[in-house]
Protein backbone atom coordinates (compact mmCIF):
# COMPACT_ATOMS: atom_id res chain seq x y z
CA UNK A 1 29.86 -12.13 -32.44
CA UNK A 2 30.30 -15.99 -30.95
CA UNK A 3 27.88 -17.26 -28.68
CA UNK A 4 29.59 -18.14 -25.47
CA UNK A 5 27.70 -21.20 -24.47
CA UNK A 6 29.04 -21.28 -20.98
CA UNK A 7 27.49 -18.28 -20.12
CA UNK A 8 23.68 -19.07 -18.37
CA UNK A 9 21.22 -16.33 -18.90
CA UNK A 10 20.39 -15.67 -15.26
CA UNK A 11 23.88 -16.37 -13.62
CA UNK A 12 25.10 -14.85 -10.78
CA UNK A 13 21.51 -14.19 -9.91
CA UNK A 14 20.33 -15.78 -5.64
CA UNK A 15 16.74 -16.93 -5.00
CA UNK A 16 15.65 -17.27 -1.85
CA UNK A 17 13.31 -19.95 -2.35
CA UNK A 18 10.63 -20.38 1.05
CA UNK A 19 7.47 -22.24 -1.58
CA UNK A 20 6.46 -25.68 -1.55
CA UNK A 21 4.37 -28.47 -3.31
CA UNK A 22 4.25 -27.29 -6.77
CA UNK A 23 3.54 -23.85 -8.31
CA UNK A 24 6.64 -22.33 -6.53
CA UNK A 25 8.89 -25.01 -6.83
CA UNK A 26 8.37 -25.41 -10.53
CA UNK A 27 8.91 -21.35 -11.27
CA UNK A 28 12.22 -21.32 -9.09
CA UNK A 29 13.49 -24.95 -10.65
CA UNK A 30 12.69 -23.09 -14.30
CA UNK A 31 14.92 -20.41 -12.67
CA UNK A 32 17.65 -23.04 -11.70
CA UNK A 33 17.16 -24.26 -15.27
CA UNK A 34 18.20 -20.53 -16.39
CA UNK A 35 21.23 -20.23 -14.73
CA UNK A 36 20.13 -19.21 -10.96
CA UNK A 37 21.29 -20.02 -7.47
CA UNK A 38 18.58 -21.09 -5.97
CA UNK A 39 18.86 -21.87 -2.49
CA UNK A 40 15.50 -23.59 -1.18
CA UNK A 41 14.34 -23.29 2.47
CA UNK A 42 12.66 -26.43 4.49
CA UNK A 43 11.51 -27.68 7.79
CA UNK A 44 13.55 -29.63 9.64
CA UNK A 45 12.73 -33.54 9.53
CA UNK A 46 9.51 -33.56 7.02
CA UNK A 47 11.12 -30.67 4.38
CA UNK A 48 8.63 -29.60 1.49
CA UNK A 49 5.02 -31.79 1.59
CA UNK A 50 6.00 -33.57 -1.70
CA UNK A 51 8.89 -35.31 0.34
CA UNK A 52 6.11 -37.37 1.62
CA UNK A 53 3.85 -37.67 -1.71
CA UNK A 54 4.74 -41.26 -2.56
CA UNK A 55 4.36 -44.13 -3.83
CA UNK A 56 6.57 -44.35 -6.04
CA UNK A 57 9.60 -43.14 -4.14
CA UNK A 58 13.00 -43.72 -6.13
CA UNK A 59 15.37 -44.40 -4.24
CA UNK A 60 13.70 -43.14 -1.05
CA UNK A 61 12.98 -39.89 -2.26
CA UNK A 62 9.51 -39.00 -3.58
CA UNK A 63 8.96 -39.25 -7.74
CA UNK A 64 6.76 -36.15 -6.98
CA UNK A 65 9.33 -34.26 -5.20
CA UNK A 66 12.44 -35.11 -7.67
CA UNK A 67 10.13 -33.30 -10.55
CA UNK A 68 10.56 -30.04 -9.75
CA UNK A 69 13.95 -29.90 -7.14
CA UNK A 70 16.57 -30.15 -9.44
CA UNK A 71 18.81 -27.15 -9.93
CA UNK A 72 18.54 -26.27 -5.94
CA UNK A 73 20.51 -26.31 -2.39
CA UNK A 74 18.44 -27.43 0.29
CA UNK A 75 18.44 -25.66 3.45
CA UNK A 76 16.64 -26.89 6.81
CA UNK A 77 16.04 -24.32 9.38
CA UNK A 78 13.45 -24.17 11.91
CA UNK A 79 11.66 -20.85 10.94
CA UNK A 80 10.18 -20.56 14.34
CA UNK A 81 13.97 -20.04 16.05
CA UNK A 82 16.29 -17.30 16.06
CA UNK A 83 18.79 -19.24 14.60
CA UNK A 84 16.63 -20.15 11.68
CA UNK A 85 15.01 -16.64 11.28
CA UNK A 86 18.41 -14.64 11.13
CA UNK A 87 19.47 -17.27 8.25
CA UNK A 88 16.29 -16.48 6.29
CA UNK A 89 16.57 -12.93 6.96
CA UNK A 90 20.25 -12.88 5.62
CA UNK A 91 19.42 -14.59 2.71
CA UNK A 92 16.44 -12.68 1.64
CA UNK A 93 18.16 -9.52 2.12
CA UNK A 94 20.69 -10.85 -0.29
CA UNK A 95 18.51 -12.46 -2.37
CA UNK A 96 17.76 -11.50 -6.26
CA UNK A 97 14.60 -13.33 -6.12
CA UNK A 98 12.25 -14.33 -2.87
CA UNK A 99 9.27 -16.89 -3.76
CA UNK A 100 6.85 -17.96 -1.28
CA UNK A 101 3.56 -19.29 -0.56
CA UNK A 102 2.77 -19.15 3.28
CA UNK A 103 -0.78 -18.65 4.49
CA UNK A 104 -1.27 -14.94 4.28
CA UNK A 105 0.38 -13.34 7.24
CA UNK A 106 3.36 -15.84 8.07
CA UNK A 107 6.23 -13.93 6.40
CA UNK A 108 5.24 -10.63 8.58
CA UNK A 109 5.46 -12.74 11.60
CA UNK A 110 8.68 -14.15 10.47
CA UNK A 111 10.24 -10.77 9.32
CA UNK A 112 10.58 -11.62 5.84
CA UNK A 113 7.35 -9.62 4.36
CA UNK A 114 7.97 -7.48 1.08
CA UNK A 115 8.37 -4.46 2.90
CA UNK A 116 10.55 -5.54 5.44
CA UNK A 117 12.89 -7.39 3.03
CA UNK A 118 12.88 -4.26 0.13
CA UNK A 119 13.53 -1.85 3.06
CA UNK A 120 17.08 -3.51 3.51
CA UNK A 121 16.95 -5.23 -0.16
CA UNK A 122 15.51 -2.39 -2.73
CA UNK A 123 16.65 -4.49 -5.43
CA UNK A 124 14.58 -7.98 -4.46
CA UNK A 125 11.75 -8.94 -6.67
CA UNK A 126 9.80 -11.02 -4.27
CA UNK A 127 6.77 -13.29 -5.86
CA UNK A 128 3.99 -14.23 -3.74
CA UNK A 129 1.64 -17.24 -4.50
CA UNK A 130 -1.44 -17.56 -2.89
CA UNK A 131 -4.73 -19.93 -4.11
CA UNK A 132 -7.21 -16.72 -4.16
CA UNK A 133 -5.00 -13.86 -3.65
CA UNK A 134 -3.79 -12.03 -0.95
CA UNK A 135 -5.46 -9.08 0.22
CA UNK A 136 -9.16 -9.95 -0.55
CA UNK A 137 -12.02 -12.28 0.93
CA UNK A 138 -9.85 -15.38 -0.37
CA UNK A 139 -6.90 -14.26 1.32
CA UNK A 140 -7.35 -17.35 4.17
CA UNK A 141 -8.61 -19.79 1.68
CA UNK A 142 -6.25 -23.35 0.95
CA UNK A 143 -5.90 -23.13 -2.80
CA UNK A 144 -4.56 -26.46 -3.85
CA UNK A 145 -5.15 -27.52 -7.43
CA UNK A 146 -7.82 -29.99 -7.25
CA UNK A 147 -10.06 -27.13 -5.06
CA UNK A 148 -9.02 -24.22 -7.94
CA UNK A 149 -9.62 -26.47 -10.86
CA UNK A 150 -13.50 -26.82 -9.33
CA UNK A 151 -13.97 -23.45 -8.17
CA UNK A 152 -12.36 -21.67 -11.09
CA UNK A 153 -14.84 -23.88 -14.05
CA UNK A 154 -12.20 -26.01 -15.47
CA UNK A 155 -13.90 -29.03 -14.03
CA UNK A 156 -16.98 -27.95 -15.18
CA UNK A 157 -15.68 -28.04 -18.78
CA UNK A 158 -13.43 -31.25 -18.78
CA UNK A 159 -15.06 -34.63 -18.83
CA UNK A 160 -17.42 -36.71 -21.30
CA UNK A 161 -20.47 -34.59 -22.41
CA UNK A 162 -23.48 -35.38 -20.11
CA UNK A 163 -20.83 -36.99 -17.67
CA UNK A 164 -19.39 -36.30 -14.33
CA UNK A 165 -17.44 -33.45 -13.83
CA UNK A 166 -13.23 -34.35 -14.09
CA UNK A 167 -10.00 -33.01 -13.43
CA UNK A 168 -7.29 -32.70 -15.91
CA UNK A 169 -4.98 -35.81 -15.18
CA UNK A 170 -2.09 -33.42 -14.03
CA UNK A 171 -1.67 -30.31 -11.43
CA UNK A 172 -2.34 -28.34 -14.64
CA UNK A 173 -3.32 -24.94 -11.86
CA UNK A 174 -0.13 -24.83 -10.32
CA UNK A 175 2.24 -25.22 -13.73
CA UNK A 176 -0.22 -22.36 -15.29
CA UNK A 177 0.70 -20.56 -12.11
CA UNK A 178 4.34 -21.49 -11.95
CA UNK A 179 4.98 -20.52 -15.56
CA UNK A 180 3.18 -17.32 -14.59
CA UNK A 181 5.41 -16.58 -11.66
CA UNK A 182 8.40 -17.51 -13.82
CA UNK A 183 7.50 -14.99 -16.29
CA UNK A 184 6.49 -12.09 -13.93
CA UNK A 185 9.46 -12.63 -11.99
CA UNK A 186 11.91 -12.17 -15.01
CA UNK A 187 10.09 -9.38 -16.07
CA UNK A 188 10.80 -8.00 -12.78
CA UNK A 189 14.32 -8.62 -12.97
CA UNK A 190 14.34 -6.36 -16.56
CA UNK A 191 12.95 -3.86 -14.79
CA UNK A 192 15.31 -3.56 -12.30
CA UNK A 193 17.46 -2.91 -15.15
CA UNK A 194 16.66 0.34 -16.01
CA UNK A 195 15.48 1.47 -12.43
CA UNK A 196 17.61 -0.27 -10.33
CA UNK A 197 14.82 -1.23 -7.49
CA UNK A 198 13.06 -4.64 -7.63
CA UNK A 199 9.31 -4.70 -7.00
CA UNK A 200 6.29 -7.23 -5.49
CA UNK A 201 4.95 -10.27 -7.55
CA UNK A 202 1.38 -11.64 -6.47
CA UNK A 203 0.31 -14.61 -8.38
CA UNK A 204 -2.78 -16.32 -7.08
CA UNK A 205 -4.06 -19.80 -8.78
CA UNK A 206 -7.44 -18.69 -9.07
CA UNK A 207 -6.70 -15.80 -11.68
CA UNK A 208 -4.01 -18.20 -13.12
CA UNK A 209 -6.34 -20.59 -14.06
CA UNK A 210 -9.00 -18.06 -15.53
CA UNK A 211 -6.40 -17.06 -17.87
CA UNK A 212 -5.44 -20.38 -19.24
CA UNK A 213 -9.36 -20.93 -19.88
CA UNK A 214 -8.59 -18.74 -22.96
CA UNK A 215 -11.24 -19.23 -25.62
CA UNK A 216 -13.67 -20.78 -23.55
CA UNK A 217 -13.24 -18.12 -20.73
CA UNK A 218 -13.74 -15.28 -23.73
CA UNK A 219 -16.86 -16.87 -24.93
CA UNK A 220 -18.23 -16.32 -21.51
CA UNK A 221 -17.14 -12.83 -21.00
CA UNK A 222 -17.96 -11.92 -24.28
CA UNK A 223 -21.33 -13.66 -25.10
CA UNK A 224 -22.43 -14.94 -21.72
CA UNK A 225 -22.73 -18.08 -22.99
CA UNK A 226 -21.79 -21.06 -20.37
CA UNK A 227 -19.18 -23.58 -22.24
CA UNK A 228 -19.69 -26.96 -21.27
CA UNK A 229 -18.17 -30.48 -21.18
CA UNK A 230 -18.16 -31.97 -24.82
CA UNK A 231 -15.32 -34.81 -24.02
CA UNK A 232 -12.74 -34.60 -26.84
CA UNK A 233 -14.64 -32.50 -29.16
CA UNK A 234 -13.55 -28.85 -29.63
CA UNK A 235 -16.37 -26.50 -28.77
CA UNK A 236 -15.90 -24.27 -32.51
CA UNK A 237 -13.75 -26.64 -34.56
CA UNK A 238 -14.28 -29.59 -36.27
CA UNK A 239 -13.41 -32.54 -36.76
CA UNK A 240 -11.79 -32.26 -33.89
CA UNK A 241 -11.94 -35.73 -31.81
CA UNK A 242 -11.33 -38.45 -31.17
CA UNK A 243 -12.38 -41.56 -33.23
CA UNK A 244 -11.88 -45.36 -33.03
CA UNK A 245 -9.72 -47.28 -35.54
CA UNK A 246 -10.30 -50.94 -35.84
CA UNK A 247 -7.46 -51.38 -33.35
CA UNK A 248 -7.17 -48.47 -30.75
CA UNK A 249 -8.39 -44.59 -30.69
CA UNK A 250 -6.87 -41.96 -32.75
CA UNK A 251 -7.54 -37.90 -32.94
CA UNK A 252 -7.91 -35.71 -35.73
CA UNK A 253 -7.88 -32.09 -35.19
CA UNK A 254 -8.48 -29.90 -38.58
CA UNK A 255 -8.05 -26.75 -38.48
CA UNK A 256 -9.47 -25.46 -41.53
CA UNK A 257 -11.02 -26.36 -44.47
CA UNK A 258 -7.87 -27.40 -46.75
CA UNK A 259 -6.88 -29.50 -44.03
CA UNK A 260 -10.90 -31.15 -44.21
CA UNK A 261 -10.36 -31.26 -47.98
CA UNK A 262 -7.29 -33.64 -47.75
CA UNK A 263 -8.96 -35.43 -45.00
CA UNK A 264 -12.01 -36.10 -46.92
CA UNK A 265 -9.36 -37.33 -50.02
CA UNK A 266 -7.34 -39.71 -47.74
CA UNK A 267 -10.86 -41.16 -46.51
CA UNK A 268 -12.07 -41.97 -49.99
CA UNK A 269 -15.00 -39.95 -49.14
CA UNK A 270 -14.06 -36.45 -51.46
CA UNK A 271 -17.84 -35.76 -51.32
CA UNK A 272 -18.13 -34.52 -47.85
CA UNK A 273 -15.60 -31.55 -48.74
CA UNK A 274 -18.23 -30.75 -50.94
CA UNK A 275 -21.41 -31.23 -49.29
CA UNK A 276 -23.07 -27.87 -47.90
CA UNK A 277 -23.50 -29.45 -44.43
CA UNK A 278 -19.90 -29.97 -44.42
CA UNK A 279 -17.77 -27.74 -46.68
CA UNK A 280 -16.81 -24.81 -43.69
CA UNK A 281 -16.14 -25.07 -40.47
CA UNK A 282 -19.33 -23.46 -39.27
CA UNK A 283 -21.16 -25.58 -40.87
CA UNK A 284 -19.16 -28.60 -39.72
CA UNK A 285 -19.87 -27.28 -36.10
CA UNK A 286 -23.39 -27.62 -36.57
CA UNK A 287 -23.33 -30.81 -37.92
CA UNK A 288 -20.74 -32.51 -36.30
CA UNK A 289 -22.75 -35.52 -35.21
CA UNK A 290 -23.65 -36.30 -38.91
CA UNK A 291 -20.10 -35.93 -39.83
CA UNK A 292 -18.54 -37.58 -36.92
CA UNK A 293 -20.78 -41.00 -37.94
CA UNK A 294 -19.84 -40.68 -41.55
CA UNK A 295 -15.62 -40.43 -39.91
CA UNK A 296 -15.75 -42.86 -37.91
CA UNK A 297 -17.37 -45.90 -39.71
CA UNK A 298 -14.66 -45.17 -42.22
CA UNK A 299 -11.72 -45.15 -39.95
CA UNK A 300 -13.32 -47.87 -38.65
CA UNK A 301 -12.31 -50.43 -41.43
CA UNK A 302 -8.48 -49.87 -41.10
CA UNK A 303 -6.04 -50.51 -38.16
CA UNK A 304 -4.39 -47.01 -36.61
CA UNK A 305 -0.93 -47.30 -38.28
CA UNK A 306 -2.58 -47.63 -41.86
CA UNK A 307 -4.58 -44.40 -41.07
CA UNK A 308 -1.50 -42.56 -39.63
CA UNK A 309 0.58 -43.35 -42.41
CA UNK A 310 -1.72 -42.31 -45.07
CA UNK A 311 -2.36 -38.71 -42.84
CA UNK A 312 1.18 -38.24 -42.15
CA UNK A 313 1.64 -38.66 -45.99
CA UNK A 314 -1.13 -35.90 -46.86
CA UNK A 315 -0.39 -33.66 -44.05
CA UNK A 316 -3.30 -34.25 -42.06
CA UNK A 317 -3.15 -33.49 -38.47
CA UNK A 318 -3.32 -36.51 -36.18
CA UNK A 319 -2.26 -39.02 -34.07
CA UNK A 320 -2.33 -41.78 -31.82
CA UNK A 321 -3.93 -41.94 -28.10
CA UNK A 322 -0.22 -42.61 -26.44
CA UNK A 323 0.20 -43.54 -23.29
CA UNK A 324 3.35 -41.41 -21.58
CA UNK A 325 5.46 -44.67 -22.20
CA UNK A 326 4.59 -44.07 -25.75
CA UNK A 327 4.87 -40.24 -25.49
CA UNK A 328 8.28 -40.49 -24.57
CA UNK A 329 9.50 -42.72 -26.58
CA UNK A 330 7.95 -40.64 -29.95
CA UNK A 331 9.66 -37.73 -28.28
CA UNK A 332 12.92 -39.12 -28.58
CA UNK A 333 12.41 -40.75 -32.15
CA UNK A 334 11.83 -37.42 -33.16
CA UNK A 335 14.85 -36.29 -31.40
CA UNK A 336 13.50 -33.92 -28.98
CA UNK A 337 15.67 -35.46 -26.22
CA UNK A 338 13.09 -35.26 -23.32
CA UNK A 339 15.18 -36.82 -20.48
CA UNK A 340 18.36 -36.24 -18.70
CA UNK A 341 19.97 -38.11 -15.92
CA UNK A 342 21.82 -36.13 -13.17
CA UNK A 343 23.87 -37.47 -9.85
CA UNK A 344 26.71 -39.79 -9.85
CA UNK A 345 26.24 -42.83 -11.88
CA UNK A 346 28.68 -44.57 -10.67
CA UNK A 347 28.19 -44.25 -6.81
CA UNK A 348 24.46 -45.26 -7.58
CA UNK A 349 23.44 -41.58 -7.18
CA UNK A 350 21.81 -40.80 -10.97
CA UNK A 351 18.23 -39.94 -11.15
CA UNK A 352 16.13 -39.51 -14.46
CA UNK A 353 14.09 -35.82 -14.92
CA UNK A 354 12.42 -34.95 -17.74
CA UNK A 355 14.41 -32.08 -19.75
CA UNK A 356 13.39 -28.15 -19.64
CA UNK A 357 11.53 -27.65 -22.92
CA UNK A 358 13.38 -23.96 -22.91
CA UNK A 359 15.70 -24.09 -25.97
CA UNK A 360 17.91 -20.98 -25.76
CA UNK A 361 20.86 -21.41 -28.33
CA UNK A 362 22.94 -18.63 -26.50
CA UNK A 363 22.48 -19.37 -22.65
CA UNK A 364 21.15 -23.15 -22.47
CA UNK A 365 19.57 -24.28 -19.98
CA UNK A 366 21.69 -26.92 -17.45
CA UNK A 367 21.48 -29.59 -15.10
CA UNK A 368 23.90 -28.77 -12.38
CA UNK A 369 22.73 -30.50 -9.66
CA UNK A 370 20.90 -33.55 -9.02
CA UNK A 371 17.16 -32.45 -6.56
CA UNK A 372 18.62 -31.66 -3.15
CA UNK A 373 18.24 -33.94 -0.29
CA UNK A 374 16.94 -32.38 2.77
CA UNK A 375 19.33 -30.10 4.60
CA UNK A 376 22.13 -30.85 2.44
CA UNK A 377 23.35 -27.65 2.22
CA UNK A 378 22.62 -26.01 4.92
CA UNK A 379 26.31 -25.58 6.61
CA UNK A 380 27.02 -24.64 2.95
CA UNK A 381 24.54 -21.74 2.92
CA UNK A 382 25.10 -21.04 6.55
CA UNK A 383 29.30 -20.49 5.83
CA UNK A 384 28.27 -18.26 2.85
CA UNK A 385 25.89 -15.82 5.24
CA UNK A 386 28.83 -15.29 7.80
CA UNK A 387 26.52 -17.58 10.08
């Protein structure tokens, strides 16, 4: 059968979007992304916090905010009025797909809790994203990023060994937390399939972030052992690092002992595949200092393009230290396409986002509209409630 490439895998489907700042605006834009109406609701005169998170602001409107707003109709209502209560209530009963992350509390003042949107919407899956959950002693705790990636160890493990403790260089907690909304909310909507009622979503940032601790997280659980900060090293691999050319860093990040074998040939050094201190990974672990002295006075003696020639060449996993100038620009050599421009050229209206990494050959992805400005649709929205 042909793929009909028009057709968008969630189509036809309405989120009521009430989140701001990150986590919830990146799962409902991944939404957009899919095919969705998402219709995203904002106060009056200020709109989501990331309006304000600038410099740089392009064009007026905050970098921050256009990085996760595309795909969306912006509504302002003042939730605190009738007016702006009976729009949200309309459109949540209506809705596919509620998201919101309120202070524990708000949406039952407002009317718009779970149970008193499913009572008149059985179908709704409506996601709920809190910083420590919901219904326990963190229920009335802020959880913004920076305070989850202390709290919840990942700052603890991140950093140069024997350094200060340091936060990954992006929100990392709320995309974790976004891409786990994204995927408990479609997994919601399959249910619904077969039972034909929707059902409650709680994703908190704290548990999120546990999660993506993965390994390190299991050795903990497992062995009680505490991981700690090793800078670029891998805590049961190596080599796995990074290491200084004569020009500018490079990593290397071997995976197993082949991989060390053809390393150890491109080097000029075959003896260390061989050598007892050296010839598993175990034993690599143990001795990484030795070997990481004997690596990197070799690389040492040749500039980083000679060295990443001569890997690529013997399929040895590395690469450069890029800067996201760089990044980009070796993302589109190797033709992975990552941006797209959306608005009106012409009228001066075009912004740059970087492209969904979802490649679904069927139902694409699109970029339908350009990130909303504030209240722009809001008669729009308002005409298609009967308000």
């Amino acid at each position: 059968m042909a793929s009909d490439l028009s057709q968008m895998a969630l189509q036809g489907l309405l989120v009521a979007d009430f989140s701001r700042v990150l986590a919830g605006p990146f799962a409902t834009m991944l939404l957009g992304d899919l095919g969705a109406d998402v219709v995203k609701i904002e106060r009056p005169g200020t709109g989501d916090d990331t309006r304000s998170w600038g410099p740089p602001y392009v064009g007026g409107e905050s970098a921050y905010f256009l990085a996760v707003n595309r795909n969306k109709r912006s509504v302002a209502v003042d939730l605190a009025s009738s007016t702006g209560r009976d729009l949200a209530r309309r459109l949540a009963e209506k809705a596919d797909v509620v998201v919101e992350n309120f202070k524990p509390g708000t949406m039952e003042r407002l009317g718009l809790s779970y149970e008193q949107v499913s009572a008149a919407n059985p179908a709704v899956v409506y996601c709920t994203i809190s910083g420590f959950g919901t219904g326990g002693a963190g229920a009335s705790l802020l959880g913004y990023d920076f305070i989850v990636q202390a709290v919840g160890g990942l700052m603890h493990i991140t950093g140069p060994e024997r350094g200060e403790p340091t936060k990954v260089g992006v929100a990392v907690v709320d995309v974790l937390s976004g891409l786990f909304a994204a995927n408990a909310i479609l997994a919601g909507l399959v249910a619904r399939c077969a039972t034909g009622r929707g059902q409650r979503v709680d994703i908190d940032l704290m548990s999120c972030l546990l999660a993506g601790l993965v390994n390190q997280a299991s050795t903990f659980v497992t062995t009680g052992e505490q991981p700690r900060a090793i800078g670029n090293r891998h805590p049961a691999i190596a080599p796995y690092e990074m290491f200084e050319a004569s020009d500018r860093p490079v990593v290397i990040a071997v995976g197993n002992d082949s991989q060390f074998a053809a390393l150890a040939a491109v080097l000029e050094m075959p003896w260390l595949a061989s050598d007892e201190r050296f010839a598993t990974n175990p034993s690599r672990v143990v001795n990484r200092e030795e070997l990481s002295l004997e690596i990197g006075r070799r690389l040492g003696e040749e500039t980083a393009a000679v060295w990443m020639d001569r890997f690529e060449r013997a399929h040895v996993p590395s690469g450069l230290v890029n800067d996201i100038g760089e990044a980009f620009a070796l993302a589109q050599r190797l033709g992975l396409n990552p941006v797209v421009h959306l608005g009106d050229a012409s009228a001066g209206d075009e912004v740059a986002q970087v492209a969904d990494p979802m490649r679904l050959h069927s139902t694409p992805v699109t970029y339908r509209r350009r990130p909303p400005r504030l209240g722009e649709h809001t008669e729009e929205v308002m005409r298609e409630l009967g308000l």
